[in-house]
PDB file of N, CA and C in Angstrom:
ATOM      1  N   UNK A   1       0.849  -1.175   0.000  1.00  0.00           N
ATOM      2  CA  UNK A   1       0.000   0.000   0.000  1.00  0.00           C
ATOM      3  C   UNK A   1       0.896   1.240   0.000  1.00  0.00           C
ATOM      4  N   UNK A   2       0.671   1.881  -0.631  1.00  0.00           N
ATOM      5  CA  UNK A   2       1.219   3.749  -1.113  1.00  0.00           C
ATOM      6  C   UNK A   2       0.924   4.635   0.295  1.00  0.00           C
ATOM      7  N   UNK A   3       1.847   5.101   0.553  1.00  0.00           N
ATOM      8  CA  UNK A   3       0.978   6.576   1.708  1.00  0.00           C
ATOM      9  C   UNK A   3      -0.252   7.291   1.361  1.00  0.00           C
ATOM     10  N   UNK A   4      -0.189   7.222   0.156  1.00  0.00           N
ATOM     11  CA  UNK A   4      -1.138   8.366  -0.653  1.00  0.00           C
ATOM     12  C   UNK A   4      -2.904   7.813  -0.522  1.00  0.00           C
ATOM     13  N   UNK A   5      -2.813   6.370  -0.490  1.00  0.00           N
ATOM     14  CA  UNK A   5      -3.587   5.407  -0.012  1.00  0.00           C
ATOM     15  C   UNK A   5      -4.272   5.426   1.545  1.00  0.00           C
ATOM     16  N   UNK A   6      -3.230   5.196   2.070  1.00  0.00           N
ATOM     17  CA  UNK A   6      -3.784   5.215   3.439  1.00  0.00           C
ATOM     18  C   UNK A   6      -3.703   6.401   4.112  1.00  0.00           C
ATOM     19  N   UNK A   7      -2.945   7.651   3.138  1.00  0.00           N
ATOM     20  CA  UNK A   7      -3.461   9.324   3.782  1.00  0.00           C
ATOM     21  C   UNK A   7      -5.267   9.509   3.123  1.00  0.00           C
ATOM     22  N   UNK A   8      -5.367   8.991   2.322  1.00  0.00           N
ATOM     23  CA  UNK A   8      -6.471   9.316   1.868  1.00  0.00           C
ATOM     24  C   UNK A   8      -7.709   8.724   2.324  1.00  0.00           C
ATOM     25  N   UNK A   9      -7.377   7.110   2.829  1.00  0.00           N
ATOM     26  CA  UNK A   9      -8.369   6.607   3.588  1.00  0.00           C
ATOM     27  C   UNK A   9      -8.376   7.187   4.761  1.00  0.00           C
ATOM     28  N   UNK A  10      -7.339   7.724   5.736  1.00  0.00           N
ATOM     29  CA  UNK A  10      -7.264   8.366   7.124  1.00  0.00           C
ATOM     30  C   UNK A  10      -8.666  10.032   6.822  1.00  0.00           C
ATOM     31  N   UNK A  11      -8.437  10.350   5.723  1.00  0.00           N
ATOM     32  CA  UNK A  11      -8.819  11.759   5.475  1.00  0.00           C
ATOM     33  C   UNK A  11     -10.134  11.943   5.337  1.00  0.00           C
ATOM     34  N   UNK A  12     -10.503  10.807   4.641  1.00  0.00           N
ATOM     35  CA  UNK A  12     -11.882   9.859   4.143  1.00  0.00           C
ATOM     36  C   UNK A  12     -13.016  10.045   5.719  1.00  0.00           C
ATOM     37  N   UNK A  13     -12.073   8.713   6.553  1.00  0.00           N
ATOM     38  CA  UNK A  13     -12.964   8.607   7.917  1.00  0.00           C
ATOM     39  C   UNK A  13     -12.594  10.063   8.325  1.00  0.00           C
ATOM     40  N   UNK A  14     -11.509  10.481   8.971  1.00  0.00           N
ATOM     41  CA  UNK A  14     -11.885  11.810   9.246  1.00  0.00           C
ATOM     42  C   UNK A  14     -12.951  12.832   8.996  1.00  0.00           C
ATOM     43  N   UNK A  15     -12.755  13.082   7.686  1.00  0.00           N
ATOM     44  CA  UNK A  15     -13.932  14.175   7.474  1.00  0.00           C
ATOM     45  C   UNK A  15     -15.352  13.305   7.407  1.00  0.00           C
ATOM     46  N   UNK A  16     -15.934  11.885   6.971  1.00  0.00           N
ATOM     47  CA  UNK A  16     -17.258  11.343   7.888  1.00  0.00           C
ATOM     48  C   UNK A  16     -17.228  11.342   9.263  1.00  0.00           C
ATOM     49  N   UNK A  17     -16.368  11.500  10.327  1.00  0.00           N
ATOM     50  CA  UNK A  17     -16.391  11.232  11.782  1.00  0.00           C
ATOM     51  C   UNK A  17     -16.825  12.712  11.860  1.00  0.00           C
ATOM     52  N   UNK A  18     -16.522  13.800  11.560  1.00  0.00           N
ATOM     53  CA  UNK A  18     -16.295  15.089  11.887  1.00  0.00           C
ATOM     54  C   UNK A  18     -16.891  15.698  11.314  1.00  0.00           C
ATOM     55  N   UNK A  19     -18.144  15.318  10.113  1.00  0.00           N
ATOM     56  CA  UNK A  19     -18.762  16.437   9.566  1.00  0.00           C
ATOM     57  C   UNK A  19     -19.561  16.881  10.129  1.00  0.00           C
ATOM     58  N   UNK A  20     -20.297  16.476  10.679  1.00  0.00           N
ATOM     59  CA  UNK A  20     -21.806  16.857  11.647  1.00  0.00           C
ATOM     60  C   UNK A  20     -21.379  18.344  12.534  1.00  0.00           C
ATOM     61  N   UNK A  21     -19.926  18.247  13.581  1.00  0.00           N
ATOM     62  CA  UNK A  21     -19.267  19.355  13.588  1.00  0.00           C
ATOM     63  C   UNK A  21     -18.382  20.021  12.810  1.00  0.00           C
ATOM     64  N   UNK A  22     -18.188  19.403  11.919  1.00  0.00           N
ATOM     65  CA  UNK A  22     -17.180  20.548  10.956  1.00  0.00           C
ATOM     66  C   UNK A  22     -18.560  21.465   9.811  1.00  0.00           C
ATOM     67  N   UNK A  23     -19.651  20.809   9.800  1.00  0.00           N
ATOM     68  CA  UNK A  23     -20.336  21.800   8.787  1.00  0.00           C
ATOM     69  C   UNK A  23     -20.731  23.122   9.833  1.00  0.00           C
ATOM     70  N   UNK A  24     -20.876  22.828  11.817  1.00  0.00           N
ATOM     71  CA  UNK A  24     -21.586  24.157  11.875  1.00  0.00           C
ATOM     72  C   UNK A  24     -20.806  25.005  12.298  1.00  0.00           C
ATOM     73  N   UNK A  25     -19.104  24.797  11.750  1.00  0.00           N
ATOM     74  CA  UNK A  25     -18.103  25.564  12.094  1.00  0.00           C
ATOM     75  C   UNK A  25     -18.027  26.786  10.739  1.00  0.00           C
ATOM     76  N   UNK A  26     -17.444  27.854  10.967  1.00  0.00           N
ATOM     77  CA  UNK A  26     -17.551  28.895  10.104  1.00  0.00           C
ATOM     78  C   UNK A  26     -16.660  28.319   9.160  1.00  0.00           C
ATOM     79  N   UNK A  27     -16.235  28.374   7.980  1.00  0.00           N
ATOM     80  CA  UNK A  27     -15.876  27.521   6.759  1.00  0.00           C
ATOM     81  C   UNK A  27     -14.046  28.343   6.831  1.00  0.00           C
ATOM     82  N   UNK A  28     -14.346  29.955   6.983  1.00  0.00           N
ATOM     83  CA  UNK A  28     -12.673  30.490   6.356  1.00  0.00           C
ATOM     84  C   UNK A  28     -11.948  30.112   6.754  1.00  0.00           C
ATOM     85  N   UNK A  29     -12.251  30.399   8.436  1.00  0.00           N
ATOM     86  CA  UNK A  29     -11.042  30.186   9.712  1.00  0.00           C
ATOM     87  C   UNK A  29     -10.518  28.743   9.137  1.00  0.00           C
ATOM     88  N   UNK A  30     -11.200  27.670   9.237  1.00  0.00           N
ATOM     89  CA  UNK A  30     -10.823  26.394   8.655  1.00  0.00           C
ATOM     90  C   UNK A  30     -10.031  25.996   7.452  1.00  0.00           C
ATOM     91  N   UNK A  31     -10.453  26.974   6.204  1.00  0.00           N
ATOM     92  CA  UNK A  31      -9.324  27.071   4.986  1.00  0.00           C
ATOM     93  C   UNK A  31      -8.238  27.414   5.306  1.00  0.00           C
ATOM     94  N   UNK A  32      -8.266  28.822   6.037  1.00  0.00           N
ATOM     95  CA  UNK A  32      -7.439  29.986   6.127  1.00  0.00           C
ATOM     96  C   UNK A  32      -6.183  28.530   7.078  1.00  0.00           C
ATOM     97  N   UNK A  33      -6.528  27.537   7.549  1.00  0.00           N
ATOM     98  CA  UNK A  33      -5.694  27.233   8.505  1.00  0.00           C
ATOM     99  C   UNK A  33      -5.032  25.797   7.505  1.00  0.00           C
ATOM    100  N   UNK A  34      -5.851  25.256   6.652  1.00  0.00           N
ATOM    101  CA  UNK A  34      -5.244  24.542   5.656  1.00  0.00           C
ATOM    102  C   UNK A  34      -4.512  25.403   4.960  1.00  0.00           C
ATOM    103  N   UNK A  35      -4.391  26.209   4.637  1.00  0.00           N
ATOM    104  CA  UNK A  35      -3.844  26.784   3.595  1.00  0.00           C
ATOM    105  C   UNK A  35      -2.151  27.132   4.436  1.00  0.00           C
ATOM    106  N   UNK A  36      -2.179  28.018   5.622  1.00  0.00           N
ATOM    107  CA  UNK A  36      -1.289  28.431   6.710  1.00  0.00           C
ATOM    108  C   UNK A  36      -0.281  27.033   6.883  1.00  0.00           C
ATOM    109  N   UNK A  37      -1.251  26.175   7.354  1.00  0.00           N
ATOM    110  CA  UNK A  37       0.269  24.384   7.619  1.00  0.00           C
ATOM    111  C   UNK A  37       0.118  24.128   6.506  1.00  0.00           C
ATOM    112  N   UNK A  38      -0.445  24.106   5.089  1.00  0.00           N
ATOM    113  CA  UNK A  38       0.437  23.383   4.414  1.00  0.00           C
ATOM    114  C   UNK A  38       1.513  24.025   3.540  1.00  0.00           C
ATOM    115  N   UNK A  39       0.996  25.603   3.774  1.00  0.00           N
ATOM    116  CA  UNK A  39       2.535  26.714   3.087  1.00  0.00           C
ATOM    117  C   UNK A  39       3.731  26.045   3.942  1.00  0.00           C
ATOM    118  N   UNK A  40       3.923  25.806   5.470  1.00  0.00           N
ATOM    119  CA  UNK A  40       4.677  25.682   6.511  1.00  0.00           C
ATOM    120  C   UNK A  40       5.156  23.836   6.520  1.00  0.00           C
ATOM    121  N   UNK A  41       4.321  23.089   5.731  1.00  0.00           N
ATOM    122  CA  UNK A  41       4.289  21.694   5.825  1.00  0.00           C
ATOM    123  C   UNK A  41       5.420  21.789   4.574  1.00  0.00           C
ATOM    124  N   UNK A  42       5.105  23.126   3.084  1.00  0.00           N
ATOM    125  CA  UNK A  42       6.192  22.346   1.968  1.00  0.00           C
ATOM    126  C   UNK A  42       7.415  23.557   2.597  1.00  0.00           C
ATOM    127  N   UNK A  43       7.479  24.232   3.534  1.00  0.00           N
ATOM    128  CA  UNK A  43       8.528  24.951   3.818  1.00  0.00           C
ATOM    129  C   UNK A  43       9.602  24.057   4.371  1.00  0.00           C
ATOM    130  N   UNK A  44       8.956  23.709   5.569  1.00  0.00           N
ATOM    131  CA  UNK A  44       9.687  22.856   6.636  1.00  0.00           C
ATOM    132  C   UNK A  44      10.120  21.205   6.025  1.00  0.00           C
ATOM    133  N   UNK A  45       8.877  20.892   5.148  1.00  0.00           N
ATOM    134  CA  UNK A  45       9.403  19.433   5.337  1.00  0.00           C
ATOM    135  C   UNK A  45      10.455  19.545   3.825  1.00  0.00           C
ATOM    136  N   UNK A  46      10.431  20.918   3.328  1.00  0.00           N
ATOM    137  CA  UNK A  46      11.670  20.939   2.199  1.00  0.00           C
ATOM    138  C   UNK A  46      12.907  20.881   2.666  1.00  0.00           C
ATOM    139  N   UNK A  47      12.684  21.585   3.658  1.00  0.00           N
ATOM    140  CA  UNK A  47      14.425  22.210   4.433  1.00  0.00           C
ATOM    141  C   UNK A  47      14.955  20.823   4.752  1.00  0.00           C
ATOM    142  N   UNK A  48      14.070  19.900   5.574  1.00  0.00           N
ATOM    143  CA  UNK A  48      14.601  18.827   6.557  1.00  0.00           C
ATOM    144  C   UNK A  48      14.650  17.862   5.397  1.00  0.00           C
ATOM    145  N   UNK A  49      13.850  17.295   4.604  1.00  0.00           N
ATOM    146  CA  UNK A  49      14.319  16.836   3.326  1.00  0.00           C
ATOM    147  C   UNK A  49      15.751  16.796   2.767  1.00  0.00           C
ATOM    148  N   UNK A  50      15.666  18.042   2.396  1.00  0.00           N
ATOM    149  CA  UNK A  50      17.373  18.264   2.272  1.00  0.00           C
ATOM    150  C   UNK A  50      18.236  18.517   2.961  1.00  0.00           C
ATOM    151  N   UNK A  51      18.234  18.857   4.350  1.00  0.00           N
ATOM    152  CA  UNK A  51      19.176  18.298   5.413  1.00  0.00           C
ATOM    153  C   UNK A  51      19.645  17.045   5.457  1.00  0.00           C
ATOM    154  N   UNK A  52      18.789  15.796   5.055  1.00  0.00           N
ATOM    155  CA  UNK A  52      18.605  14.432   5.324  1.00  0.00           C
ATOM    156  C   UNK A  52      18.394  13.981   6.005  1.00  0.00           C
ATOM    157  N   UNK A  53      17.250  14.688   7.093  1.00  0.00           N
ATOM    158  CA  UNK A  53      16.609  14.319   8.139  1.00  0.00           C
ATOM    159  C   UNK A  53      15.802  13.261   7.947  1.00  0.00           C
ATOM    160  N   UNK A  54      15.364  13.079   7.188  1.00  0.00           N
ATOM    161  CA  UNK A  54      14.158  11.506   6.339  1.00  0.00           C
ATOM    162  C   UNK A  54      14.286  11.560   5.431  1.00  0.00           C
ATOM    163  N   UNK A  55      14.077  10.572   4.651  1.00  0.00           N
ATOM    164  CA  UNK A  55      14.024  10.467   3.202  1.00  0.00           C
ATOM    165  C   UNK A  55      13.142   8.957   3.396  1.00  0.00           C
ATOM    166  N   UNK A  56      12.468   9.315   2.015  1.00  0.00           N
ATOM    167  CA  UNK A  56      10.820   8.482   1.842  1.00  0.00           C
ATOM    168  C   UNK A  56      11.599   6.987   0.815  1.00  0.00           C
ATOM    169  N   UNK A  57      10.965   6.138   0.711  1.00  0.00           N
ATOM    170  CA  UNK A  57      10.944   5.070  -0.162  1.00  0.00           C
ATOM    171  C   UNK A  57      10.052   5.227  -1.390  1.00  0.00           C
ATOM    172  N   UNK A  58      10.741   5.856  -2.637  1.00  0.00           N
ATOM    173  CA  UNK A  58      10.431   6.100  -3.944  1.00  0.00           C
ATOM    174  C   UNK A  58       9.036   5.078  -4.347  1.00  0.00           C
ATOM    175  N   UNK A  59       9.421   3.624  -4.253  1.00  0.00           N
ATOM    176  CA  UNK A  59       7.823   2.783  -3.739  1.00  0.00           C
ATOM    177  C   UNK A  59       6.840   2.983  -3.238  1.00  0.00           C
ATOM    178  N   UNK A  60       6.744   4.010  -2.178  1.00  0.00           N
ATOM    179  CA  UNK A  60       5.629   4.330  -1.695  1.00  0.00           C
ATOM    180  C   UNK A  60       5.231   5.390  -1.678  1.00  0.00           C
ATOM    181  N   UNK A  61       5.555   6.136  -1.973  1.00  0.00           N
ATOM    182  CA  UNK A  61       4.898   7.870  -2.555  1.00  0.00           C
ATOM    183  C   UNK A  61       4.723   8.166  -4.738  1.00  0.00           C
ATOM    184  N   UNK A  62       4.360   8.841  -4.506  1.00  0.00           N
ATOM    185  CA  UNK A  62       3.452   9.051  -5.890  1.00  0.00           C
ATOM    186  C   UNK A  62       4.931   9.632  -6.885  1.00  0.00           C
ATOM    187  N   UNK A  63       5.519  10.154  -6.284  1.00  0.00           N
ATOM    188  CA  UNK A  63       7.207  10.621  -6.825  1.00  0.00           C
ATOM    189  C   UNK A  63       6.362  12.277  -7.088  1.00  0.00           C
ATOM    190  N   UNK A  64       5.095  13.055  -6.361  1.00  0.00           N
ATOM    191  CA  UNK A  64       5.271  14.521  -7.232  1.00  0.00           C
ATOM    192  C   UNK A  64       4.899  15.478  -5.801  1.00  0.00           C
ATOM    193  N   UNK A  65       5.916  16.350  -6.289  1.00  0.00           N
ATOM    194  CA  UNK A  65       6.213  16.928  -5.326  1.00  0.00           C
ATOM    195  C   UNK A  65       5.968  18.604  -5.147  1.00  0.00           C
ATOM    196  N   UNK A  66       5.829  19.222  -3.814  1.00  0.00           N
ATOM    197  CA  UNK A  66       5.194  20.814  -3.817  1.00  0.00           C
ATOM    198  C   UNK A  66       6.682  21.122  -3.304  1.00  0.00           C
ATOM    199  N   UNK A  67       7.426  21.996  -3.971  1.00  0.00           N
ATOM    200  CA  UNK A  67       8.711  22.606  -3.357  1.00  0.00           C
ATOM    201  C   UNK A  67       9.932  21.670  -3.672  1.00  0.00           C
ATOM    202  N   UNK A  68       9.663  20.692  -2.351  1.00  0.00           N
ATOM    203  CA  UNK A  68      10.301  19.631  -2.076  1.00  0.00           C
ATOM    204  C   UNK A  68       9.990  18.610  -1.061  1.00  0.00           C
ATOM    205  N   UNK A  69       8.852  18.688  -0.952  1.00  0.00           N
ATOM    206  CA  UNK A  69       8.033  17.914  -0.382  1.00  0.00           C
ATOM    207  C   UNK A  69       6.986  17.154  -0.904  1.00  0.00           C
ATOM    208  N   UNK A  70       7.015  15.579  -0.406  1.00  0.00           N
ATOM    209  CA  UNK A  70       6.072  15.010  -1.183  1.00  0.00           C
ATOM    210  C   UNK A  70       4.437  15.261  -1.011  1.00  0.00           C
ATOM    211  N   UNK A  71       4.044  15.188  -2.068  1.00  0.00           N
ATOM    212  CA  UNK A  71       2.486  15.363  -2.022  1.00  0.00           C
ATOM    213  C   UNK A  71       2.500  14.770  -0.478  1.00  0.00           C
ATOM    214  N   UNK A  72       2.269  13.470  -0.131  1.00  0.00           N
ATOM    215  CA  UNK A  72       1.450  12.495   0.791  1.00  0.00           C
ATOM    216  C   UNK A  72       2.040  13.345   2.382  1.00  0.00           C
ATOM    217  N   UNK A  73       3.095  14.459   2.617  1.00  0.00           N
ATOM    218  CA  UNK A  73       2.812  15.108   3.406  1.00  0.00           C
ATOM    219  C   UNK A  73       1.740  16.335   3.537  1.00  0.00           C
ATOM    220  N   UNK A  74       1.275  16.119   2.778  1.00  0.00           N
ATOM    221  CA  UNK A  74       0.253  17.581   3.403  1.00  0.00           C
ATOM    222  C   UNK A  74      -0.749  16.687   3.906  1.00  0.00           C
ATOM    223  N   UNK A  75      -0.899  15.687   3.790  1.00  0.00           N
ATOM    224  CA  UNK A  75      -2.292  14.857   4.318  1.00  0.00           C
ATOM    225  C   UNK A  75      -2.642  15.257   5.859  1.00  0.00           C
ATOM    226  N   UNK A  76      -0.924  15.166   6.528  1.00  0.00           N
ATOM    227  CA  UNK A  76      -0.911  15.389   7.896  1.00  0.00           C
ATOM    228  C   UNK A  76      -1.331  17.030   8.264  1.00  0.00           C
ATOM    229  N   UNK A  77      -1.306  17.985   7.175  1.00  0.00           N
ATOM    230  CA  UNK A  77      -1.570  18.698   7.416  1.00  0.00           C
ATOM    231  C   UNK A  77      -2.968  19.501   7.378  1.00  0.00           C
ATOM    232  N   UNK A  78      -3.419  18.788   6.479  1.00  0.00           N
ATOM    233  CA  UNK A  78      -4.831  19.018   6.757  1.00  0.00           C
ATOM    234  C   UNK A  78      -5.881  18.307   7.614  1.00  0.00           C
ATOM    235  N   UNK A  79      -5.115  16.912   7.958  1.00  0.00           N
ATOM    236  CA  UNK A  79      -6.132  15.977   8.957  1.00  0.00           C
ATOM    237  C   UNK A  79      -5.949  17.144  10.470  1.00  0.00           C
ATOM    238  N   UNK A  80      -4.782  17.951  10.593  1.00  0.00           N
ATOM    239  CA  UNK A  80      -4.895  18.441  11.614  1.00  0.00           C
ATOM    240  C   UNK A  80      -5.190  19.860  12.115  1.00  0.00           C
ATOM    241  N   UNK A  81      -5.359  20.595  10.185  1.00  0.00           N
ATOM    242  CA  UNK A  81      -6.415  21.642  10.406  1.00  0.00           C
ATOM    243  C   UNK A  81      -7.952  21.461  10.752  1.00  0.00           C
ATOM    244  N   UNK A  82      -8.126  20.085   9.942  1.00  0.00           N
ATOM    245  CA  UNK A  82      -9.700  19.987  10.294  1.00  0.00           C
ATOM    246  C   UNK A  82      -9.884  19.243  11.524  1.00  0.00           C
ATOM    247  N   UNK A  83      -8.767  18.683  12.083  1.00  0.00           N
ATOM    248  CA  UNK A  83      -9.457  17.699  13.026  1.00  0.00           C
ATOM    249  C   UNK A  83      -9.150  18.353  14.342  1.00  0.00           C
ATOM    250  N   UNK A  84      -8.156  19.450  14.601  1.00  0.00           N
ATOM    251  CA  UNK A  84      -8.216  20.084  16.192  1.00  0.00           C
ATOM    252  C   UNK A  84      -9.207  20.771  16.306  1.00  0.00           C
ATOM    253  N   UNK A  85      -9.787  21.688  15.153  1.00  0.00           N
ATOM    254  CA  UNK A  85     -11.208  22.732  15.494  1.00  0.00           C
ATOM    255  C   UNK A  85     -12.433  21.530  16.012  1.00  0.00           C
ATOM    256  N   UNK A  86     -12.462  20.901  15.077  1.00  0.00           N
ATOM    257  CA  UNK A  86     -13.669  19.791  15.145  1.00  0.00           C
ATOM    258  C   UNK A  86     -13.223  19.518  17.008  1.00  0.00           C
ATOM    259  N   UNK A  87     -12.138  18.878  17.295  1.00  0.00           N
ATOM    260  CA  UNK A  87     -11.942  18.310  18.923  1.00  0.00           C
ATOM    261  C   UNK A  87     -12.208  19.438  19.492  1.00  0.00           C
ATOM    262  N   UNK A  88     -12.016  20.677  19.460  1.00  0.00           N
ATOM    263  CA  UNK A  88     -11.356  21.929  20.195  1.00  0.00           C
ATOM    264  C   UNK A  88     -13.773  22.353  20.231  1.00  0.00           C
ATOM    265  N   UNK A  89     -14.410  21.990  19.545  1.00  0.00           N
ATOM    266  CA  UNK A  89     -15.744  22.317  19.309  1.00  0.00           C
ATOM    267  C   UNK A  89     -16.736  21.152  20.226  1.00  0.00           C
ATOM    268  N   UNK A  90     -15.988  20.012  20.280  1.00  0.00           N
ATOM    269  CA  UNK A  90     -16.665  18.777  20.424  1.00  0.00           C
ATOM    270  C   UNK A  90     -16.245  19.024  22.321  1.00  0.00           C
ATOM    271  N   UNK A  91     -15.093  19.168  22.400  1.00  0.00           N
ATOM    272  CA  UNK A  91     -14.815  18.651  24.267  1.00  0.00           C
ATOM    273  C   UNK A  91     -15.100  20.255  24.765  1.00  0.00           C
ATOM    274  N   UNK A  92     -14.933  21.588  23.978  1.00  0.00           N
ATOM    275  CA  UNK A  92     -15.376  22.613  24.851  1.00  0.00           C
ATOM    276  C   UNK A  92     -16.672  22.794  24.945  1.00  0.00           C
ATOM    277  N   UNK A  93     -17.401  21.886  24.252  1.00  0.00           N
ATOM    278  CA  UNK A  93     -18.848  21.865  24.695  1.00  0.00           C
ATOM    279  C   UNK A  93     -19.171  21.346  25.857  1.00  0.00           C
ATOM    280  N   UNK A  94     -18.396  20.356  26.509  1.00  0.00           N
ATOM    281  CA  UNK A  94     -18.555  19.357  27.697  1.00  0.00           C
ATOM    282  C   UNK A  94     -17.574  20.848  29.147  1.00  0.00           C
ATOM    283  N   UNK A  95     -16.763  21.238  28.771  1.00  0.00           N
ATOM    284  CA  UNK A  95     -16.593  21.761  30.073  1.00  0.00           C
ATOM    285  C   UNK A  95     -17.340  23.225  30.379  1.00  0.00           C
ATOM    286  N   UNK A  96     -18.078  23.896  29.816  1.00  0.00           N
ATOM    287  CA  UNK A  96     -18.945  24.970  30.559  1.00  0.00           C
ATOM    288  C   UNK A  96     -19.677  24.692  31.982  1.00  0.00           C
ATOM    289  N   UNK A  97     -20.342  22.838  31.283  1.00  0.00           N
ATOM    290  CA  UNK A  97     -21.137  22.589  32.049  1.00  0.00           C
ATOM    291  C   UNK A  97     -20.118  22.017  33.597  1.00  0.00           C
ATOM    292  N   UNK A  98     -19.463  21.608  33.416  1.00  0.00           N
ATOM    293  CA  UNK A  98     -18.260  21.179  34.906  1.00  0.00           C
ATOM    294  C   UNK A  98     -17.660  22.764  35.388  1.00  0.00           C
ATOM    295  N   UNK A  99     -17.420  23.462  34.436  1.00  0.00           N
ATOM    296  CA  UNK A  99     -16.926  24.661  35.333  1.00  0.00           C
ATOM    297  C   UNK A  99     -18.375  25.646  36.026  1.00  0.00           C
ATOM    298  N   UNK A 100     -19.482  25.298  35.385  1.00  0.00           N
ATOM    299  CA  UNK A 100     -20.758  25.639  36.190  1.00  0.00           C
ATOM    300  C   UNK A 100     -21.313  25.244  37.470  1.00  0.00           C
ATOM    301  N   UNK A 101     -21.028  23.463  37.478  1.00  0.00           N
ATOM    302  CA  UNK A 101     -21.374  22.782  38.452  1.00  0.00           C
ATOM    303  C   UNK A 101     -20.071  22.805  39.540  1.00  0.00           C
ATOM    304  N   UNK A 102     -18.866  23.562  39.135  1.00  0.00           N
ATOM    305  CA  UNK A 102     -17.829  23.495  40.202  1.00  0.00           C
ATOM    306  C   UNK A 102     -17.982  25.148  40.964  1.00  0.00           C
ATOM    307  N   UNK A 103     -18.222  25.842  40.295  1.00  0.00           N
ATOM    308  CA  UNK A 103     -19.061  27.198  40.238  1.00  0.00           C
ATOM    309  C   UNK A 103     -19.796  27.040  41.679  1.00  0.00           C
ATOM    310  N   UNK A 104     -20.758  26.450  41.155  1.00  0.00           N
ATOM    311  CA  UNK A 104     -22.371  26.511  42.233  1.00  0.00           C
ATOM    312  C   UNK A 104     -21.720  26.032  43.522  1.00  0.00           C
ATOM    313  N   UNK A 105     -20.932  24.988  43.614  1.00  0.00           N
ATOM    314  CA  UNK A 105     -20.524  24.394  44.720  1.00  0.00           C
ATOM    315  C   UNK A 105     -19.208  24.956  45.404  1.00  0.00           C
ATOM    316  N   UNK A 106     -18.554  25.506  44.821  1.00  0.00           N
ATOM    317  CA  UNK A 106     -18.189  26.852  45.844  1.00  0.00           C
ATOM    318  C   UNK A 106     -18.901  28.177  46.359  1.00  0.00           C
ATOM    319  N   UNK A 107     -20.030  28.163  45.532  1.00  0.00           N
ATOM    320  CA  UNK A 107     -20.998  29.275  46.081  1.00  0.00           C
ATOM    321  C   UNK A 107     -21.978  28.536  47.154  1.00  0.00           C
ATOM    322  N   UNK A 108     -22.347  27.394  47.397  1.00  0.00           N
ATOM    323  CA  UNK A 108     -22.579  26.693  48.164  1.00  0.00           C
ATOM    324  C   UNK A 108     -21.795  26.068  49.557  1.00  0.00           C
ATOM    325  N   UNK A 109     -20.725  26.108  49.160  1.00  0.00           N
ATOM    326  CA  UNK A 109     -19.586  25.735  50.303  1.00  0.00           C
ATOM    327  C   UNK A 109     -19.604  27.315  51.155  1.00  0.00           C
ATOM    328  N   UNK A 110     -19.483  28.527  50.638  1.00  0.00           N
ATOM    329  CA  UNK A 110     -18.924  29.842  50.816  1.00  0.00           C
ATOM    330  C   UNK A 110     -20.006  30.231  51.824  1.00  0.00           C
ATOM    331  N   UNK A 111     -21.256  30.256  51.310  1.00  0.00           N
ATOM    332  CA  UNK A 111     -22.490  30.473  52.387  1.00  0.00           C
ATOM    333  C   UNK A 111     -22.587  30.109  53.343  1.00  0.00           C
ATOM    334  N   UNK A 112     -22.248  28.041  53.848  1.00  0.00           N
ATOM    335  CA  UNK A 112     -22.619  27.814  55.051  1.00  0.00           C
ATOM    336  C   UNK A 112     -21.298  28.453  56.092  1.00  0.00           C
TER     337      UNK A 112
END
């Protein structure tokens, strides 16, 4: 199996796990942040590329490249524009309600 394969199946379930909250998120902020890591994804992973910090197996990537970086890295970069807002929407919904109920019960402790 190719990276390009299993970035694309990862990207696949991602965006079905996450649409329900990713549609009632405002759409730019979300581009604006794909667009931001993956300028920074062909910056960085060009430099370290040619440092010889990693180097990929010609077998498993597509051989075409942004800068100097292979396509099958930006995958990581967009699974993690869309997928921290989506988490960052999904678990700050759960603590209002604990910092409310920790709230009341120091206003309850404070009285007696």
């Amino acid at each position: 199996m190719t990276n390009i394969v299993l970035n694309a199946a990862v990207l696949v379930v991602l965006l079905a796990v996450s649409w329900p909250t990713l549609r009632r998120l405002r759409g730019w902020p979300v581009v604006w942040t794909v667009v931001h890591l993956c300028v920074l994804t062909a910056v960085f992973d060009t430099l370290m590329i040619a440092a010889d910090l990693y180097v990929y197996a010609p077998d498993k990537i597509l051989g075409v490249y942004i800068l100097g970086a292979p396509l099958e890295d930006f995958a990581y970069a967009i699974a993690a524009a869309v997928g921290m807002p989506v988490l960052w929407t999904v678990l700050g919904r759960r603590r209002p309600r604990v910092a409310a109920s920790s709230a009341a019960r120091t206003d309850v402790e404070g009285a007696g």
